[in-house]
C-alpha atoms as a PDB file:
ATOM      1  CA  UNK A   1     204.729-117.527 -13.922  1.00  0.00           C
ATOM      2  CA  UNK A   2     207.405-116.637 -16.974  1.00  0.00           C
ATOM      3  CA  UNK A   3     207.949-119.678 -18.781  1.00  0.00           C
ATOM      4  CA  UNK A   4     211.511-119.744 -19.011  1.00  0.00           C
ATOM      5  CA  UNK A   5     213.195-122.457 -21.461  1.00  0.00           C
ATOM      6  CA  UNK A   6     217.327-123.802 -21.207  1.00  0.00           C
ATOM      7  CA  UNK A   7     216.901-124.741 -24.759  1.00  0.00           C
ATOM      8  CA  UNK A   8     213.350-123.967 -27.112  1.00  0.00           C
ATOM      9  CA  UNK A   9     214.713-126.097 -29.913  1.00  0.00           C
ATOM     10  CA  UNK A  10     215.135-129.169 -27.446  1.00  0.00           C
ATOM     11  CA  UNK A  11     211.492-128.483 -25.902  1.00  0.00           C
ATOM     12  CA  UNK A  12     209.872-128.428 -29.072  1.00  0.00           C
ATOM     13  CA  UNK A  13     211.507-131.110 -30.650  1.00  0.00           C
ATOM     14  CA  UNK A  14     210.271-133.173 -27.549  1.00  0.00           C
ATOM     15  CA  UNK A  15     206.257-131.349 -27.970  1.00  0.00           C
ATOM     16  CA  UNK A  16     206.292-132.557 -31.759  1.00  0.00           C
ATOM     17  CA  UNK A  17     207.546-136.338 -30.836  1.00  0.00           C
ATOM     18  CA  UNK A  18     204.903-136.169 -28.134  1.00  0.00           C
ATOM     19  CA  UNK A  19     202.172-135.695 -30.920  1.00  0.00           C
ATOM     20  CA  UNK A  20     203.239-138.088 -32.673  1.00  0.00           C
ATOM     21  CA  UNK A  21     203.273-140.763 -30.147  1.00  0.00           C
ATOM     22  CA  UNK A  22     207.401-141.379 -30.211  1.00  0.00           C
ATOM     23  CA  UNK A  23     209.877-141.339 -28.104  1.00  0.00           C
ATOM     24  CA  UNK A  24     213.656-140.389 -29.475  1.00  0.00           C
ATOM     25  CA  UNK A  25     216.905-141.337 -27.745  1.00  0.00           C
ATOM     26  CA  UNK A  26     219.202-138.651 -25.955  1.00  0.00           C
ATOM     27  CA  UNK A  27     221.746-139.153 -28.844  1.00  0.00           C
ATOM     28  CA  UNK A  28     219.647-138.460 -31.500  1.00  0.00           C
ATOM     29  CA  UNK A  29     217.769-135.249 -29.917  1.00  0.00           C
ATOM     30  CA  UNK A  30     221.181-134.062 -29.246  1.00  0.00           C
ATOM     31  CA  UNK A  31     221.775-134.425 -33.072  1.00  0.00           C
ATOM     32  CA  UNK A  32     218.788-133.628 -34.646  1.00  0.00           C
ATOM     33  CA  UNK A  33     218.575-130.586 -31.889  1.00  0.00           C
ATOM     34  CA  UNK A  34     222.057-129.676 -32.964  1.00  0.00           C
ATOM     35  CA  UNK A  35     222.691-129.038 -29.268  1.00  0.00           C
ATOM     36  CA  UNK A  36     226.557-129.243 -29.570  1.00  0.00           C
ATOM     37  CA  UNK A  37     226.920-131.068 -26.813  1.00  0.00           C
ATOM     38  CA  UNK A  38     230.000-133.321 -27.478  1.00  0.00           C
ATOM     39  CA  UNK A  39     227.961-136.912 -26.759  1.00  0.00           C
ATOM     40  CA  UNK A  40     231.368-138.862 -26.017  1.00  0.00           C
ATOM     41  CA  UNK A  41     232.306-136.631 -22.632  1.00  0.00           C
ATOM     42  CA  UNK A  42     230.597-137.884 -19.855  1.00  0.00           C
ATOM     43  CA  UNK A  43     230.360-134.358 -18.377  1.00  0.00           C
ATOM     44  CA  UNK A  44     228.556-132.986 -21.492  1.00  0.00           C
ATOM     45  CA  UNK A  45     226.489-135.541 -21.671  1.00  0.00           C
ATOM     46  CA  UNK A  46     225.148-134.807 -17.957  1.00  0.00           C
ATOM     47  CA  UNK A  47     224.629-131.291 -18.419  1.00  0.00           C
ATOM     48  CA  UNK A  48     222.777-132.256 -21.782  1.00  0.00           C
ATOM     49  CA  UNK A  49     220.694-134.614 -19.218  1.00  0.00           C
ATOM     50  CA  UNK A  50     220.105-131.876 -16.785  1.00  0.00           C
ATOM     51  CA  UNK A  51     218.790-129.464 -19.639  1.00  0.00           C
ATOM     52  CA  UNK A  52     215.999-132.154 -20.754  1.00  0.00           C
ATOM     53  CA  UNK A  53     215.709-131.973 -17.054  1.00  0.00           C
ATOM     54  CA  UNK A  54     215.154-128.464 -16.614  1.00  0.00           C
ATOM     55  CA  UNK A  55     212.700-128.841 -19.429  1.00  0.00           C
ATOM     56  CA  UNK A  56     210.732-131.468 -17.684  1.00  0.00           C
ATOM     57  CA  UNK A  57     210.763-129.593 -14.636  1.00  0.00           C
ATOM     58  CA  UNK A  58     209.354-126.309 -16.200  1.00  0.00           C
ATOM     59  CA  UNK A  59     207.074-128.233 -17.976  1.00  0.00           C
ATOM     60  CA  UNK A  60     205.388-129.757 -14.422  1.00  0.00           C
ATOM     61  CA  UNK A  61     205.386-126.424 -12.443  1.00  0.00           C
ATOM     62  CA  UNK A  62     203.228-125.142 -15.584  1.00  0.00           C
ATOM     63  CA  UNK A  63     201.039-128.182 -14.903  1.00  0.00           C
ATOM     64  CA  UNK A  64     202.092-130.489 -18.277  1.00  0.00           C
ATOM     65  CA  UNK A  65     203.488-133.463 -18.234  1.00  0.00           C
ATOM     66  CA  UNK A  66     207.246-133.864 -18.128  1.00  0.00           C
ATOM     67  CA  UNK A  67     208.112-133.418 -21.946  1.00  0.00           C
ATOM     68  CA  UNK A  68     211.792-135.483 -21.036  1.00  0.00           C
ATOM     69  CA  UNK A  69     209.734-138.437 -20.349  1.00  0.00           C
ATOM     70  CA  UNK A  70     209.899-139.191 -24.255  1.00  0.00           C
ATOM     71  CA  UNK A  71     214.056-139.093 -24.512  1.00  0.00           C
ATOM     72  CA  UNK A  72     215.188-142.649 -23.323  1.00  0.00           C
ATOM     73  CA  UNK A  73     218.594-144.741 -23.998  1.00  0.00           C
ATOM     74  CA  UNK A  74     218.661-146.938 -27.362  1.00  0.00           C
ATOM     75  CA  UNK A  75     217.081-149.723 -25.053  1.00  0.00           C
ATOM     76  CA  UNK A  76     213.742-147.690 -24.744  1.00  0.00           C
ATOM     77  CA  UNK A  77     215.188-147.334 -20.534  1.00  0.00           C
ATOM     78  CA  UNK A  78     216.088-144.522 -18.646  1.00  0.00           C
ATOM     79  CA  UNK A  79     218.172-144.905 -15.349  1.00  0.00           C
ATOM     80  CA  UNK A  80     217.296-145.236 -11.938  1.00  0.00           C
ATOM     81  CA  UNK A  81     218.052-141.319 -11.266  1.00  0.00           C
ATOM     82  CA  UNK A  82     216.250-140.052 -14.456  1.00  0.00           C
ATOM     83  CA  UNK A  83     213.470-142.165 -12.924  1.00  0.00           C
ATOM     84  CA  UNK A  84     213.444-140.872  -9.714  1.00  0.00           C
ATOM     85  CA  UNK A  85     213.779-137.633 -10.782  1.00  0.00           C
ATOM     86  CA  UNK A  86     210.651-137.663 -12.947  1.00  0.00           C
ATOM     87  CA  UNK A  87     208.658-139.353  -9.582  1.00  0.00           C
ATOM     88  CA  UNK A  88     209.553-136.564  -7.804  1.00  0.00           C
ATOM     89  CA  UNK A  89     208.490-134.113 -10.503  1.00  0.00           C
ATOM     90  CA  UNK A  90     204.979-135.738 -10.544  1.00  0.00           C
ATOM     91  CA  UNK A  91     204.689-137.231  -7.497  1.00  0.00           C
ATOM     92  CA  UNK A  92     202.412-134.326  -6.180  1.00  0.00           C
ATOM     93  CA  UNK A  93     200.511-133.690 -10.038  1.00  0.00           C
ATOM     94  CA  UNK A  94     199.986-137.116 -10.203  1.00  0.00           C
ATOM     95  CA  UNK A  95     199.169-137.693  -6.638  1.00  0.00           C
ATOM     96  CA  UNK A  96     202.053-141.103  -6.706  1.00  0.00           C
ATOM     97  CA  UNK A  97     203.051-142.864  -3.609  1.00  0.00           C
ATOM     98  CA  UNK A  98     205.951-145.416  -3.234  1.00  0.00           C
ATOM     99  CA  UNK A  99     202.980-147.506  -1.811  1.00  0.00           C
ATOM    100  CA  UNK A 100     201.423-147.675  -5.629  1.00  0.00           C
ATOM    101  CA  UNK A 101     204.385-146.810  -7.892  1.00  0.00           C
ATOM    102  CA  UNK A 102     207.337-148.727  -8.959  1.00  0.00           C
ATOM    103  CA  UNK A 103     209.957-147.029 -10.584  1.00  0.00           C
ATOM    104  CA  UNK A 104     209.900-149.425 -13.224  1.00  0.00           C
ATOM    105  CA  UNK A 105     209.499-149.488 -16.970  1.00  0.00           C
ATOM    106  CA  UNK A 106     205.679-149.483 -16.485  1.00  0.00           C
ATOM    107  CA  UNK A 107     206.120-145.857 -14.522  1.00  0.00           C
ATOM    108  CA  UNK A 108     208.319-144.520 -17.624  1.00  0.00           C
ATOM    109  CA  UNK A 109     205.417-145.974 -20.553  1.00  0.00           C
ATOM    110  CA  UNK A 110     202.550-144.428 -18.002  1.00  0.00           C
ATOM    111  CA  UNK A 111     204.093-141.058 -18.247  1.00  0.00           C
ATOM    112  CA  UNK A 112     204.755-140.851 -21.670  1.00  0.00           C
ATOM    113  CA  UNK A 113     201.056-142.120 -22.624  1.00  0.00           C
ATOM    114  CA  UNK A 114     199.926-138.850 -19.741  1.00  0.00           C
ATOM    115  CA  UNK A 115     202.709-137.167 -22.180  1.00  0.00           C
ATOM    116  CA  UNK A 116     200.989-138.335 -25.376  1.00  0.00           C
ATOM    117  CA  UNK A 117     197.769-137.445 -24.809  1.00  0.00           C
ATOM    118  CA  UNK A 118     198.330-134.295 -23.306  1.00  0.00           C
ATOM    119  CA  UNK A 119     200.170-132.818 -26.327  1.00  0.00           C
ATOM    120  CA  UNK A 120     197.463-134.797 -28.639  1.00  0.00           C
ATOM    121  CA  UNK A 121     195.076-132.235 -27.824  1.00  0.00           C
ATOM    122  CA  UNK A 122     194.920-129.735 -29.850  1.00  0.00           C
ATOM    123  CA  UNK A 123     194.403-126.277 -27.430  1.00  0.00           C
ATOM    124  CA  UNK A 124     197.256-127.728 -25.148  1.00  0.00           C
ATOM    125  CA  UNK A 125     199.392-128.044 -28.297  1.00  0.00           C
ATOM    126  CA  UNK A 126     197.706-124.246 -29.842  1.00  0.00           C
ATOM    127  CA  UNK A 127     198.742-122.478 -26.520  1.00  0.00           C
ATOM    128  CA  UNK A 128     201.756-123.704 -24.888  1.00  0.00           C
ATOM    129  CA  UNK A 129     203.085-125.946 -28.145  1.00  0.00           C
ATOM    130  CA  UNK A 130     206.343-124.599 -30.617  1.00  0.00           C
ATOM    131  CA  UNK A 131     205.795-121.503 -31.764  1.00  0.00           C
ATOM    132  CA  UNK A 132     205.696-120.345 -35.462  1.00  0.00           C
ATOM    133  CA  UNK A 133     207.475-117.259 -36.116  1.00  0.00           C
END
Protein backbone atom coordinates (compact mmCIF):
# COMPACT_ATOMS: atom_id res chain seq x y z
CA UNK A 1 0.00 0.00 0.00
CA UNK A 2 1.30 3.72 -1.32
CA UNK A 3 1.97 5.67 1.61
CA UNK A 4 0.29 8.72 0.83
CA UNK A 5 0.96 11.90 3.20
CA UNK A 6 -1.65 15.37 3.50
CA UNK A 7 1.36 17.13 4.73
CA UNK A 8 5.31 15.39 4.97
CA UNK A 9 6.55 18.40 6.88
CA UNK A 10 3.72 17.90 9.61
CA UNK A 11 4.46 13.96 9.72
CA UNK A 12 7.96 14.37 10.24
CA UNK A 13 7.93 17.02 12.55
CA UNK A 14 5.62 14.65 14.66
CA UNK A 15 8.40 11.30 13.87
CA UNK A 16 11.32 13.61 15.26
CA UNK A 17 9.22 14.76 18.57
CA UNK A 18 8.38 11.09 18.88
CA UNK A 19 12.21 10.31 19.24
CA UNK A 20 12.68 12.54 21.41
CA UNK A 21 10.08 11.63 23.84
CA UNK A 22 7.86 15.15 23.46
CA UNK A 23 4.82 16.01 22.70
CA UNK A 24 4.15 19.69 20.95
CA UNK A 25 0.84 21.56 20.99
CA UNK A 26 -1.36 22.00 17.73
CA UNK A 27 -0.38 25.76 17.78
CA UNK A 28 3.06 25.39 17.77
CA UNK A 29 3.30 22.44 15.02
CA UNK A 30 1.17 24.66 13.01
CA UNK A 31 3.98 27.31 13.45
CA UNK A 32 7.00 25.60 13.49
CA UNK A 33 5.37 23.40 10.42
CA UNK A 34 4.61 26.69 8.77
CA UNK A 35 1.31 25.07 7.78
CA UNK A 36 -0.50 28.43 7.07
CA UNK A 37 -3.31 27.52 8.59
CA UNK A 38 -4.78 30.78 10.07
CA UNK A 39 -4.96 29.32 14.00
CA UNK A 40 -7.71 32.03 15.03
CA UNK A 41 -10.62 30.56 12.44
CA UNK A 42 -12.26 27.84 13.90
CA UNK A 43 -12.73 26.24 10.45
CA UNK A 44 -8.95 26.25 9.74
CA UNK A 45 -8.18 25.09 12.72
CA UNK A 46 -10.44 21.82 12.10
CA UNK A 47 -9.15 21.06 8.85
CA UNK A 48 -5.55 21.56 10.43
CA UNK A 49 -7.03 18.84 13.06
CA UNK A 50 -8.25 16.56 10.40
CA UNK A 51 -4.75 16.65 8.55
CA UNK A 52 -2.85 15.43 11.89
CA UNK A 53 -5.74 13.13 11.56
CA UNK A 54 -5.19 11.84 8.27
CA UNK A 55 -1.63 11.45 9.39
CA UNK A 56 -2.53 9.32 12.30
CA UNK A 57 -4.74 7.35 10.29
CA UNK A 58 -2.11 6.51 7.54
CA UNK A 59 0.21 5.94 10.06
CA UNK A 60 -2.14 2.87 11.72
CA UNK A 61 -3.18 1.22 8.38
CA UNK A 62 0.79 0.96 7.84
CA UNK A 63 0.82 -0.69 11.27
CA UNK A 64 2.66 2.41 13.45
CA UNK A 65 1.36 4.03 16.00
CA UNK A 66 -0.77 7.11 15.48
CA UNK A 67 2.04 9.85 15.07
CA UNK A 68 -1.01 12.71 16.14
CA UNK A 69 -1.04 11.14 19.45
CA UNK A 70 1.99 13.55 20.38
CA UNK A 71 0.05 17.08 19.30
CA UNK A 72 -2.18 17.94 22.41
CA UNK A 73 -3.78 21.45 23.66
CA UNK A 74 -1.41 23.73 25.98
CA UNK A 75 -3.01 21.63 28.91
CA UNK A 76 -1.15 18.39 27.73
CA UNK A 77 -5.35 17.20 26.78
CA UNK A 78 -6.88 16.42 23.73
CA UNK A 79 -10.79 16.38 23.40
CA UNK A 80 -13.23 13.84 23.73
CA UNK A 81 -13.48 13.43 19.71
CA UNK A 82 -9.65 13.50 19.10
CA UNK A 83 -9.86 10.74 21.73
CA UNK A 84 -12.28 8.73 20.29
CA UNK A 85 -10.98 9.05 17.13
CA UNK A 86 -7.55 7.69 18.04
CA UNK A 87 -9.61 4.49 19.95
CA UNK A 88 -11.06 3.78 16.93
CA UNK A 89 -7.81 3.98 14.97
CA UNK A 90 -6.24 1.40 17.39
CA UNK A 91 -8.89 -0.26 18.72
CA UNK A 92 -8.27 -3.33 16.37
CA UNK A 93 -3.95 -2.87 16.44
CA UNK A 94 -4.16 -2.64 19.89
CA UNK A 95 -6.81 -5.17 20.43
CA UNK A 96 -8.87 -2.20 23.05
CA UNK A 97 -12.29 -2.79 24.34
CA UNK A 98 -14.58 -0.20 26.09
CA UNK A 99 -14.59 -3.06 28.74
CA UNK A 100 -10.63 -2.21 29.51
CA UNK A 101 -10.14 1.32 28.10
CA UNK A 102 -11.14 4.64 29.31
CA UNK A 103 -10.85 7.39 27.14
CA UNK A 104 -9.05 9.20 29.63
CA UNK A 105 -5.73 10.94 30.01
CA UNK A 106 -4.14 7.55 30.90
CA UNK A 107 -5.35 6.22 27.16
CA UNK A 108 -3.67 9.50 25.52
CA UNK A 109 0.02 8.98 27.80
CA UNK A 110 -0.32 4.98 26.84
CA UNK A 111 -0.32 5.81 23.22
CA UNK A 112 2.22 8.20 23.06
CA UNK A 113 4.72 5.91 25.24
CA UNK A 114 3.50 2.85 22.16
CA UNK A 115 4.39 6.19 20.01
CA UNK A 116 7.74 6.73 21.75
CA UNK A 117 9.11 3.64 21.62
CA UNK A 118 8.13 2.74 18.34
CA UNK A 119 9.95 5.66 16.65
CA UNK A 120 12.94 5.05 19.36
CA UNK A 121 13.97 2.22 17.40
CA UNK A 122 16.19 2.78 15.14
CA UNK A 123 15.07 0.45 11.76
CA UNK A 124 11.42 1.77 12.35
CA UNK A 125 12.86 5.30 12.33
CA UNK A 126 15.72 4.14 9.15
CA UNK A 127 12.73 2.86 6.99
CA UNK A 128 9.57 4.64 7.36
CA UNK A 129 11.19 7.89 9.41
CA UNK A 130 11.78 11.69 7.47
CA UNK A 131 13.59 11.35 4.67
CA UNK A 132 16.93 13.11 3.79
CA UNK A 133 17.10 14.41 0.42
Amino acid sequence: MEEIYVNRGIRDMLVELAVQNRTTTYSRLNTDANTGYNYRDAEERDSFTEDIEAISMSEVQHGRPPIGCVVVFKSGSVTKPILESLYEMCEEMYGLSPETTKLNSAFLKDLQTKCHAYWKVKDNYNEFGPRRM
